[in-house]
Protein backbone atom coordinates (compact mmCIF):
# COMPACT_ATOMS: atom_id res chain seq x y z
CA UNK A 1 146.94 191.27 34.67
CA UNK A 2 143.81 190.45 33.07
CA UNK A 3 142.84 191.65 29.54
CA UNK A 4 140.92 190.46 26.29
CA UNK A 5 142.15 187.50 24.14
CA UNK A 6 143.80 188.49 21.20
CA UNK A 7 141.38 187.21 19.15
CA UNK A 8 137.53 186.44 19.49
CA UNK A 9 138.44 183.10 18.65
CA UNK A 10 141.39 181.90 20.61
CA UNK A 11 140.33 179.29 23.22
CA UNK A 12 139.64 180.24 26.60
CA UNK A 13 140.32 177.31 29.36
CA UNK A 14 138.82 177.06 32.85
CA UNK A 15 141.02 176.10 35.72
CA UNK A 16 139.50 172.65 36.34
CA UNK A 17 140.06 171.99 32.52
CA UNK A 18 144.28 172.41 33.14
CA UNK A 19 143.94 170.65 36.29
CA UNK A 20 145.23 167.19 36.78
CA UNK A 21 148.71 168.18 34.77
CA UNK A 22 151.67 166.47 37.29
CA UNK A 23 151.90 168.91 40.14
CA UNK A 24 148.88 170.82 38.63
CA UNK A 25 145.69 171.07 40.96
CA UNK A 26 143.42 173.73 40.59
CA UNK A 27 144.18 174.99 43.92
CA UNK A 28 148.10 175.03 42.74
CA UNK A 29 147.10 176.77 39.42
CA UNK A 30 144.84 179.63 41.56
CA UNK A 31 147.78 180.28 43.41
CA UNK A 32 149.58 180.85 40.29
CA UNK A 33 147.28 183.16 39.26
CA UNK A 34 146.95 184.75 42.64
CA UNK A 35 150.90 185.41 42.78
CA UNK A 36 150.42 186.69 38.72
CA UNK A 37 152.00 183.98 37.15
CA UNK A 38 149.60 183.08 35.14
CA UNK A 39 147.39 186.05 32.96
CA UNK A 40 143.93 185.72 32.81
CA UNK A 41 140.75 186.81 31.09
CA UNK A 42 137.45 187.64 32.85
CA UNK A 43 134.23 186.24 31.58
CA UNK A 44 130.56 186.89 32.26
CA UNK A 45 128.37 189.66 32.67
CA UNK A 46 129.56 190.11 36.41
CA UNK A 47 132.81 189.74 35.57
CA UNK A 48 133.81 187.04 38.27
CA UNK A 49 134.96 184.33 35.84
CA UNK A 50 137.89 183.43 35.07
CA UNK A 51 139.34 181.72 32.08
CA UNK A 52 142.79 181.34 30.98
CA UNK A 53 143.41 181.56 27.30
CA UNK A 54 145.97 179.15 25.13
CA UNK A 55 148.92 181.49 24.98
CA UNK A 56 148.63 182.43 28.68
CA UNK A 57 149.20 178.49 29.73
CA UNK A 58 151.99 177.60 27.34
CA UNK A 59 153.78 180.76 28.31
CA UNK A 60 153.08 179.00 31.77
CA UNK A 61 154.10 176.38 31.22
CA UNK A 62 157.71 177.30 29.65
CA UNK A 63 158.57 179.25 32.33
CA UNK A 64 157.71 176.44 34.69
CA UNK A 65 159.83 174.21 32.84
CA UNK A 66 162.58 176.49 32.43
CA UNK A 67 162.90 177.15 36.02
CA UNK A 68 163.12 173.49 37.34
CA UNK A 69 165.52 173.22 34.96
């Protein structure tokens, strides 16, 4: 599921920076990603980063939303 941002511009977030959301721990939002839920993008020269870019969380976060709804 992972791939390149769009742009070399669009905003990459860590998981600890989208932590601390209601119901959103970073142990929650790994297990998102885990289950592919959320798409990420790999970062550093090892390529063990993570990051997760804008677009990735609000699509995220709509789905959430829409399915407690």
């Amino acid at each position: 599921m992972s791939h390149e941002p769009k742009t070399p511009t669009q905003r990459i977030h860590s998981v600890r920076e989208l932590a601390g959301g209601p119901g959103l721990s970073e142990k929650s939002i790994r297990r998102e990603i885990a289950a592919g839920n959320i798409e990420i993008v790999r970062l550093g020269p090892g390529k063990r980063r993570i990051g997760i870019t804008h677009d990735a969380w609000e699509r995220y976060l709509k789905q959430r939303s829409s399915a407690r709804s």
